[in-house]
Protein backbone atom coordinates (compact mmCIF):
# COMPACT_ATOMS: atom_id res chain seq x y z
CA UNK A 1 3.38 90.25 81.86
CA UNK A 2 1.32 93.44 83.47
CA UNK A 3 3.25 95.30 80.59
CA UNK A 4 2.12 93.08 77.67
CA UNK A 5 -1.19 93.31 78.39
CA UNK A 6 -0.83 97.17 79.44
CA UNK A 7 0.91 97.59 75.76
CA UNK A 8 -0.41 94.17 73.55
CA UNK A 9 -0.19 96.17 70.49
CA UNK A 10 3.75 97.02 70.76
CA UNK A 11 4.56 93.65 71.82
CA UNK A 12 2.62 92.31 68.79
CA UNK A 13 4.44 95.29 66.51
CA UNK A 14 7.84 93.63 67.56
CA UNK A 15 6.85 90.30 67.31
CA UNK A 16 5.77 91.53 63.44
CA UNK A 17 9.09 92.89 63.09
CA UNK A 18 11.44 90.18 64.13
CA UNK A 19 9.58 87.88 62.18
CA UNK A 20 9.79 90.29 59.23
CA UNK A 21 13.75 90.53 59.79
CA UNK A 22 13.67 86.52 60.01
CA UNK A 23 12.20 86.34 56.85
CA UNK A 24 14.62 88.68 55.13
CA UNK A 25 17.57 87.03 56.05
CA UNK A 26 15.93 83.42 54.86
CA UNK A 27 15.75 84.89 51.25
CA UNK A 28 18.91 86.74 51.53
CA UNK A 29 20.26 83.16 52.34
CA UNK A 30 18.53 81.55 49.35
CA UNK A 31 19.52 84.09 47.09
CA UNK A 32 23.15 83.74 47.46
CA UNK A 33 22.90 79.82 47.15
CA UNK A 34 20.38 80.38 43.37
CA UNK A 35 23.46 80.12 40.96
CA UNK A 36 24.64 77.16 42.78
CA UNK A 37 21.31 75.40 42.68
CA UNK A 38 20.32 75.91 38.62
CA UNK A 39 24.18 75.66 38.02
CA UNK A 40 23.53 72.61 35.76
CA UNK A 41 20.41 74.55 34.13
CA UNK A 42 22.48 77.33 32.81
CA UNK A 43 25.82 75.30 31.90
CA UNK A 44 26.93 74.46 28.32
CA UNK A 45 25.52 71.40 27.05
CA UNK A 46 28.15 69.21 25.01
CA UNK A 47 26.56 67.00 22.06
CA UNK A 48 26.69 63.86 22.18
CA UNK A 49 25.40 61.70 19.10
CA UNK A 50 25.89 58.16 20.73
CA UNK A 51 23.03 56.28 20.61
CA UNK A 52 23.21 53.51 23.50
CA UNK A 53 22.35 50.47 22.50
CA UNK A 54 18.84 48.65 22.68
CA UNK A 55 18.53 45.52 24.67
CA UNK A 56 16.84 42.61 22.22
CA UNK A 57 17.32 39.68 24.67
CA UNK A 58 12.96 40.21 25.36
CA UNK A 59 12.72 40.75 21.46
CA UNK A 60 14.59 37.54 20.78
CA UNK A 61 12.97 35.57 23.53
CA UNK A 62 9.43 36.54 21.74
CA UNK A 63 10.57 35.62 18.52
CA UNK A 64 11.62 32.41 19.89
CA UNK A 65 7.99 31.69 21.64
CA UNK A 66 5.92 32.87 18.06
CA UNK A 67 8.25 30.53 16.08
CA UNK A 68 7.81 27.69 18.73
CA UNK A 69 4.83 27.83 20.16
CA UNK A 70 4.20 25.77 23.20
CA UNK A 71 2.30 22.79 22.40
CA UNK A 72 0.05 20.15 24.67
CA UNK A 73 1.65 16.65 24.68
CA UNK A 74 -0.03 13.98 25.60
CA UNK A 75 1.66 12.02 28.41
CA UNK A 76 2.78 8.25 28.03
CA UNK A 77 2.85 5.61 30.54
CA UNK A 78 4.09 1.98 31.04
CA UNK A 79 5.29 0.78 27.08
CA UNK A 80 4.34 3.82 25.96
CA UNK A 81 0.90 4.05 25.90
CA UNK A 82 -0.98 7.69 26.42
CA UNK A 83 -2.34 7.95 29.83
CA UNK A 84 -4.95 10.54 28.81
CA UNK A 85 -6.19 12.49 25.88
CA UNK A 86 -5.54 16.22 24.58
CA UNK A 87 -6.44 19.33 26.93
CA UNK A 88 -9.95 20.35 25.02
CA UNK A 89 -10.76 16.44 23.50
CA UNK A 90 -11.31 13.65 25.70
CA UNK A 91 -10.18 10.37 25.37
CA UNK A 92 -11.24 7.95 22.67
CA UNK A 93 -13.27 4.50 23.67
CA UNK A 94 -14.49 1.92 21.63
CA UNK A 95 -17.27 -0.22 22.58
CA UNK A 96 -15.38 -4.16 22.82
CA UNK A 97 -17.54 -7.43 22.11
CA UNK A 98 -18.40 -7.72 25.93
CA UNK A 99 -20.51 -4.28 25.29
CA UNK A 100 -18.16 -2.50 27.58
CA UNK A 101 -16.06 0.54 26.79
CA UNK A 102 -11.99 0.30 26.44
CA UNK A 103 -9.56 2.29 25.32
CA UNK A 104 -8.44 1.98 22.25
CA UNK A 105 -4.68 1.42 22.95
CA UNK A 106 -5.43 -1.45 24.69
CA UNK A 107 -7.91 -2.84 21.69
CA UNK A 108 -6.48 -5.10 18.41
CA UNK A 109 -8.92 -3.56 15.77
CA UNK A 110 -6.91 -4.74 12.34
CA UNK A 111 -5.39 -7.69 11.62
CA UNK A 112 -2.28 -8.07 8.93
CA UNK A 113 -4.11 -9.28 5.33
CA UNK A 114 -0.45 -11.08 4.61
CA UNK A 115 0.49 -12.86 7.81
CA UNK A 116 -3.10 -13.12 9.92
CA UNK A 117 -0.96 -11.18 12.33
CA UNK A 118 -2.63 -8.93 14.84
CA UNK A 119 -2.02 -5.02 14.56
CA UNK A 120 -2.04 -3.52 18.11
CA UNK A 121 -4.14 -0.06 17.75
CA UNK A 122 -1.28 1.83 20.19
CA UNK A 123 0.85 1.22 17.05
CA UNK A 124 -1.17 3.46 14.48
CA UNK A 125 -1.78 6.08 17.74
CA UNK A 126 1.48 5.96 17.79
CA UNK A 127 2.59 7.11 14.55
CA UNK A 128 -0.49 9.80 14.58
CA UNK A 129 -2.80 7.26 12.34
CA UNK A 130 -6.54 7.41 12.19
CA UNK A 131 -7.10 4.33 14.18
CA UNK A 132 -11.15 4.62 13.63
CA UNK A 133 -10.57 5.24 9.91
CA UNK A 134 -11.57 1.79 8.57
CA UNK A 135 -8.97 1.81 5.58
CA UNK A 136 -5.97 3.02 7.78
CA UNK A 137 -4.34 -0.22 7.45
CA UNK A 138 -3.78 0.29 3.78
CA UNK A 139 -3.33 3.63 3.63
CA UNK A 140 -0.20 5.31 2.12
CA UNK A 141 0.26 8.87 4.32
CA UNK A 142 4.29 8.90 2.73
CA UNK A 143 3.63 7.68 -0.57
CA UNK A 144 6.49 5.19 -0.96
CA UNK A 145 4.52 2.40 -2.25
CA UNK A 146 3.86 0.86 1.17
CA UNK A 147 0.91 0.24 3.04
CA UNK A 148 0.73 1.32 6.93
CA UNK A 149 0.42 -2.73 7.35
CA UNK A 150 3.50 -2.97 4.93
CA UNK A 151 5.13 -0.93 7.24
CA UNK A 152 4.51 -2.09 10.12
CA UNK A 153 5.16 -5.41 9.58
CA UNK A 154 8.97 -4.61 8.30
CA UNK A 155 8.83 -2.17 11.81
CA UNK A 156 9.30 0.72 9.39
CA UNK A 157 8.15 4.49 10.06
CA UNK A 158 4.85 4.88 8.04
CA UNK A 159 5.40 8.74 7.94
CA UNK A 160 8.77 8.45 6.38
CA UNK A 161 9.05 7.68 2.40
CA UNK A 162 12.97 7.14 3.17
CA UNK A 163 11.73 4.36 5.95
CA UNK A 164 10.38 1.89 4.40
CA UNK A 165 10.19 -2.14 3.39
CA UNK A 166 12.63 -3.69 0.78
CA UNK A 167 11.23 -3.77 -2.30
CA UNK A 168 11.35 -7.29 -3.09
CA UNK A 169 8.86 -8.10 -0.15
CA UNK A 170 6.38 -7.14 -2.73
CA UNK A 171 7.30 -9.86 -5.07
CA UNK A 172 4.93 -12.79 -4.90
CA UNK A 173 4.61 -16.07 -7.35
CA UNK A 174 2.04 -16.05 -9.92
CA UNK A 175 3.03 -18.59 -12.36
CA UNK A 176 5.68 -21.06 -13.40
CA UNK A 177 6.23 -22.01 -17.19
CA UNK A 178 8.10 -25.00 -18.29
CA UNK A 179 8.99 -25.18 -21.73
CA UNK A 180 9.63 -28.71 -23.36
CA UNK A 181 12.61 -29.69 -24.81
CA UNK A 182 13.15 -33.30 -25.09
CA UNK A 183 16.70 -34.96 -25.86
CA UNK A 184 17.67 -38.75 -27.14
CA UNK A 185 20.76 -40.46 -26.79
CA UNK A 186 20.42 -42.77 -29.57
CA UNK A 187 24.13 -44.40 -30.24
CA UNK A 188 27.49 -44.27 -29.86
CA UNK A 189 30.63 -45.47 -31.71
CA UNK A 190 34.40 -45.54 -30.81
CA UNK A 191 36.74 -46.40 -27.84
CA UNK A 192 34.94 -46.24 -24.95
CA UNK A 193 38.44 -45.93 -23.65
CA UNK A 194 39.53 -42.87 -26.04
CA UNK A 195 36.28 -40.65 -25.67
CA UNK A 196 37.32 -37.92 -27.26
CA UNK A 197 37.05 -39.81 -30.29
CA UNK A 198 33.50 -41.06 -29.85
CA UNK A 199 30.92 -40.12 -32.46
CA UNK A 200 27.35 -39.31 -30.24
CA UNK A 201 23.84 -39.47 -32.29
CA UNK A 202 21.78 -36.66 -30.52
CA UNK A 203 18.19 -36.52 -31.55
CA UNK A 204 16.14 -33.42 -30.53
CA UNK A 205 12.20 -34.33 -30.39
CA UNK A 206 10.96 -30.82 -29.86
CA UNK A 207 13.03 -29.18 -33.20
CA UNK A 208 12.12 -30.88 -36.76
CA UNK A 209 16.03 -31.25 -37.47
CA UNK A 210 18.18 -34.06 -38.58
CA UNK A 211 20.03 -36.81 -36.58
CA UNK A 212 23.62 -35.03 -35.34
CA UNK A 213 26.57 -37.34 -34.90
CA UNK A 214 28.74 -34.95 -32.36
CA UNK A 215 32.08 -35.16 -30.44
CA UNK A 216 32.87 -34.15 -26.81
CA UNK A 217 32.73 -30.24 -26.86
CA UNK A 218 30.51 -29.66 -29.82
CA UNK A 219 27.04 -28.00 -28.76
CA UNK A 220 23.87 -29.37 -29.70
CA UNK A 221 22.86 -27.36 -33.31
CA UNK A 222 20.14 -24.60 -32.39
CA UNK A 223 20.25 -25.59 -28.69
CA UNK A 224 22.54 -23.71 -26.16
CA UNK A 225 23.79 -27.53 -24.83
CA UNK A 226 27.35 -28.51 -25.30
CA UNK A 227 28.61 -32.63 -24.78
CA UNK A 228 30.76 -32.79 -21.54
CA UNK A 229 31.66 -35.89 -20.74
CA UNK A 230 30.96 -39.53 -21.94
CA UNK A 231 30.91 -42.95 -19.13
CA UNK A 232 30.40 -46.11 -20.71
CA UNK A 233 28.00 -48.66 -18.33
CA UNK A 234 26.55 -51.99 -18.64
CA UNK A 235 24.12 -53.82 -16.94
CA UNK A 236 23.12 -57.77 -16.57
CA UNK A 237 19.64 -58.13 -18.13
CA UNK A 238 18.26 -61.23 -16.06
CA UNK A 239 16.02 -62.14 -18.89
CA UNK A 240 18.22 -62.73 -21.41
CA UNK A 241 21.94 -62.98 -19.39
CA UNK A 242 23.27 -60.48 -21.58
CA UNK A 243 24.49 -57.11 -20.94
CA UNK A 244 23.00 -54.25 -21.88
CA UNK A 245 24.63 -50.86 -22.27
CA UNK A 246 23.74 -48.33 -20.25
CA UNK A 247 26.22 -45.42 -20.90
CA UNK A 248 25.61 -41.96 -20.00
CA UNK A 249 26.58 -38.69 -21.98
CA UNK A 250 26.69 -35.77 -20.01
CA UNK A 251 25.84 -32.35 -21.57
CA UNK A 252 25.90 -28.77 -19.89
CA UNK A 253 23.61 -25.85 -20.34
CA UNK A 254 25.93 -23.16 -21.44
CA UNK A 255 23.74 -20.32 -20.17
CA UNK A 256 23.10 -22.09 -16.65
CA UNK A 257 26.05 -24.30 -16.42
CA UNK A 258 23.60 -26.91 -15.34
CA UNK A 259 24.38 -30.71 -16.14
CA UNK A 260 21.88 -33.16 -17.82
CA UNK A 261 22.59 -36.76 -17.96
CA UNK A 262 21.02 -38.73 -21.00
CA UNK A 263 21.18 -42.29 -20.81
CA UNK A 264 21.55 -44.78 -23.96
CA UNK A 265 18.10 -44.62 -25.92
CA UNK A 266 16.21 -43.00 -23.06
CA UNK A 267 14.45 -39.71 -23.85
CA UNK A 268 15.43 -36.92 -21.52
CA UNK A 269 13.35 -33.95 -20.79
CA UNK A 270 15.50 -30.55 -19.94
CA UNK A 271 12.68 -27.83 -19.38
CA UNK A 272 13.11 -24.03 -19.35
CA UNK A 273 11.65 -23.01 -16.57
CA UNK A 274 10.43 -19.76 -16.04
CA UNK A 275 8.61 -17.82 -13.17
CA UNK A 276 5.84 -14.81 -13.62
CA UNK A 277 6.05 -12.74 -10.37
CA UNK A 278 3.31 -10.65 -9.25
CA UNK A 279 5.07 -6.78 -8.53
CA UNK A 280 2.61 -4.99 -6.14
CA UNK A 281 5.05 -1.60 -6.40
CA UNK A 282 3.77 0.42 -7.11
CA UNK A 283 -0.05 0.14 -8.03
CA UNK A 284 -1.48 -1.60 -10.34
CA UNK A 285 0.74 -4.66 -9.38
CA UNK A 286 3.46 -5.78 -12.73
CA UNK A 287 4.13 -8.67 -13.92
CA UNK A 288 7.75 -9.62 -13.94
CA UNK A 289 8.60 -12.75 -16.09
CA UNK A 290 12.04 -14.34 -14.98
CA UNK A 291 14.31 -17.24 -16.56
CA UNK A 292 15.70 -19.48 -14.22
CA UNK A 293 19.16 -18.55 -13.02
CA UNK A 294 18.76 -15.63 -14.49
CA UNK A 295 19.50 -11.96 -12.91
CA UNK A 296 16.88 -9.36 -12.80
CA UNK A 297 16.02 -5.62 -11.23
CA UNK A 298 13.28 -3.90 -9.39
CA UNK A 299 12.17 -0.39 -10.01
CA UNK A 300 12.67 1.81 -8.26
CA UNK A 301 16.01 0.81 -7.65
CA UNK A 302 18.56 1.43 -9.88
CA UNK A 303 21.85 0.47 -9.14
CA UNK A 304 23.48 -1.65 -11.34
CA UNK A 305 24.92 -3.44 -9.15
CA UNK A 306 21.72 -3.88 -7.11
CA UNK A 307 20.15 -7.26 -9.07
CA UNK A 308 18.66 -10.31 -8.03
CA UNK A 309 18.97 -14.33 -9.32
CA UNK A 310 16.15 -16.21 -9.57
CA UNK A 311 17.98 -19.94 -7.79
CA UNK A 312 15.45 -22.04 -7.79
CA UNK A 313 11.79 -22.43 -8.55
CA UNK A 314 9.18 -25.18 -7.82
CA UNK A 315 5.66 -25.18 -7.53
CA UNK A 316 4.96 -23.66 -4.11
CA UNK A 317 7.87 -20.78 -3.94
CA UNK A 318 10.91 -19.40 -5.69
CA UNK A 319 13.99 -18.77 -3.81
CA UNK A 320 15.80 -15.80 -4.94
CA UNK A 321 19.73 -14.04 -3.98
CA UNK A 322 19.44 -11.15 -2.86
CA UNK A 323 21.89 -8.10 -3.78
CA UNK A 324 23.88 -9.31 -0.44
CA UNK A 325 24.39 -12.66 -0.64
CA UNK A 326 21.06 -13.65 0.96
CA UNK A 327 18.39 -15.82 -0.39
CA UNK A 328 14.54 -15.12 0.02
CA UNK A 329 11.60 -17.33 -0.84
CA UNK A 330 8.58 -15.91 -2.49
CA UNK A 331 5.50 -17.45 -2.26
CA UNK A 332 1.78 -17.06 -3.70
CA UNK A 333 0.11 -13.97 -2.78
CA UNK A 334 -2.21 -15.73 0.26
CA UNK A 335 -4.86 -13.02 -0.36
CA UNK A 336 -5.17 -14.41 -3.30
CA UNK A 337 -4.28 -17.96 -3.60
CA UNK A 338 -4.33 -18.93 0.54
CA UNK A 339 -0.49 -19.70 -0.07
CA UNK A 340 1.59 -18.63 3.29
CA UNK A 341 3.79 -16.27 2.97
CA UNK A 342 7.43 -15.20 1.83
CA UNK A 343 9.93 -15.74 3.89
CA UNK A 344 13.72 -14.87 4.59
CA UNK A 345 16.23 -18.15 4.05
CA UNK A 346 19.79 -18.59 5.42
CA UNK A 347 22.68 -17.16 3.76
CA UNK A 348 24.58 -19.61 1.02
């Protein structure tokens, strides 16, 4: 140590130069390692025109959400009913006869014009209907020809033109017209036993045309009824004790096939009977004027094969076949006439 401090500045001039020496052999070292270090730097570089390919899967997922976009639904409880209203539009109340608020869904606002029947509101808030719009219930948002009362009454969708009522529940009976024709049997003569051979006198009151003497099979000149069949009757008339002939000559409608049975000098009345229906498809309503057992269509249908029979009429309803077999009663409009309404009948 005495000779450190007796000669600092050597010891500090060989400290210098081992540190110098250290530091030449550290870039001696580096140098013979630099072509292995910027090897890849310096080497040939191959082309390559492959193009790897892109992944789309986030492309196609946001294509997917702008396409689709996520909507607010409004959650439904017990039979369906909402349970609350949209995310930025509260709930809808109406104010009920107590003076209390209620929702709406639980609320009978509209009753059926046809049936009297009570529409329940949760039906037109269920089929996205303005409920507060005070013409909803005959509103047509499809345009089929259908009311939203038509529809629901049939339990049809009222936002679907291909769902929707038959087209005969918009028939209803407007009128019934009988036409006169009267018929006399005035006299026979023959076998009563060989009726073939029977001459018939025929006298029609409602056509200015002679007396017609007629056999079994001949029709009725300018009428469409034929003579069927001839049954000779008597009866005891107490007054006198003598008999008095009562025979009966059948004779068929050859357009209906219907029978009518005139007796010996009585006069016989054979309407034609004929019933106006009121058409309320489309608007303004049609009228459709039908014979009696006669077959008819309904626009917009067209299928030939697709007719209806008009069965029976009287003065309340007429029952008509439908394309299926079925039969169906139409009645008065009630909004109109305070009739009750159509309904469905059993099968034949």
């Amino acid at each position: 140590m005495n000779w450190i401090k007796k000669r600092y500045d050597q010891f500090l001039l060989a400290l210098l130069t081992v540190a110098l020496l250290a530091c030449a052999v550290l870039i001696f070292l580096r140098v013979q390692s630099f072509g292995e270090r910027f090897s890849d730097a310096v080497a040939t570089v191959i082309p390559n025109n492959k193009v790897p390919p892109v992944p789309l899967d986030r492309i196609d997922q946001a294509k997917e959400k702008l396409q689709n976009p996520p909507e607010w639904t409004n959650p439904v409880g017990a039979e369906d009913k909402p349970v609350r209203g949209s995310l930025f539009v509260s709930e809808h109340y109406i104010i009920n006869p107590a003076g209390t608020p209620e929702k709406p869904e639980y609320t009978d606002l509209y009753n059926d014009t046809l049936t009297g029947q009570k529409i329940p509101s949760r039906w037109f808030l269920s089929n996205n209907l303005p409920l507060l719009n005070p013409k909803v219930q005959f509103d047509d948002p499809d345009k089929d020809g259908f009311t939203n009362e038509d529809e629901f009454r049939a339990k049809t969708d009222p936002n679907n033109k291909d769902s929707h009522p038959p087209y005969y529940t918009k028939l209803f009976l407007k009128q019934i017209i009988r036409i006169q024709f009267r018929l006399i049997f005035n006299s026979w003569n023959g076998d009563p036993k060989k009726p073939e051979g029977i001459d018939f006198q025929i006298n029609t009151l409602d056509l200015r045309q002679p007396t017609e003497f007629l056999k079994l099979g001949q029709t009725v000149p300018n009428t469409k009824f034929k003579l069927d069949k001839f049954e000779f009757k008597e009866v005891l008339n107490p007054s006198t004790g003598e008999k008095t002939d009562v025979s009966e000559l059948t004779l068929v409608q050859t357009e209906t096939n219907e029978p009518i049975v005139l007796v010996l000098t009585k006069v016989t009345n054979s309407p034609d009977v004929y019933g106006v229906f009121d058409y309320e498809w489309p608007q303004p309503p049609q009228d459709i004027k039908v014979k009696k057992l006669q077959d008819f269509g309904l626009k917009p249908e067209t299928d030939k094969n697709k007719l209806y029979k008009l069965v029976d009429i009287k003065d309340t309803e007429a029952v008509i076949r439908l394309p299926d077999g079925s039969t169906y009663a139409v009645v008065r409009d009630p909004r109109k006439s305070g009739a009750v309404m159509a309904r469905p009948q059993d099968k034949p």
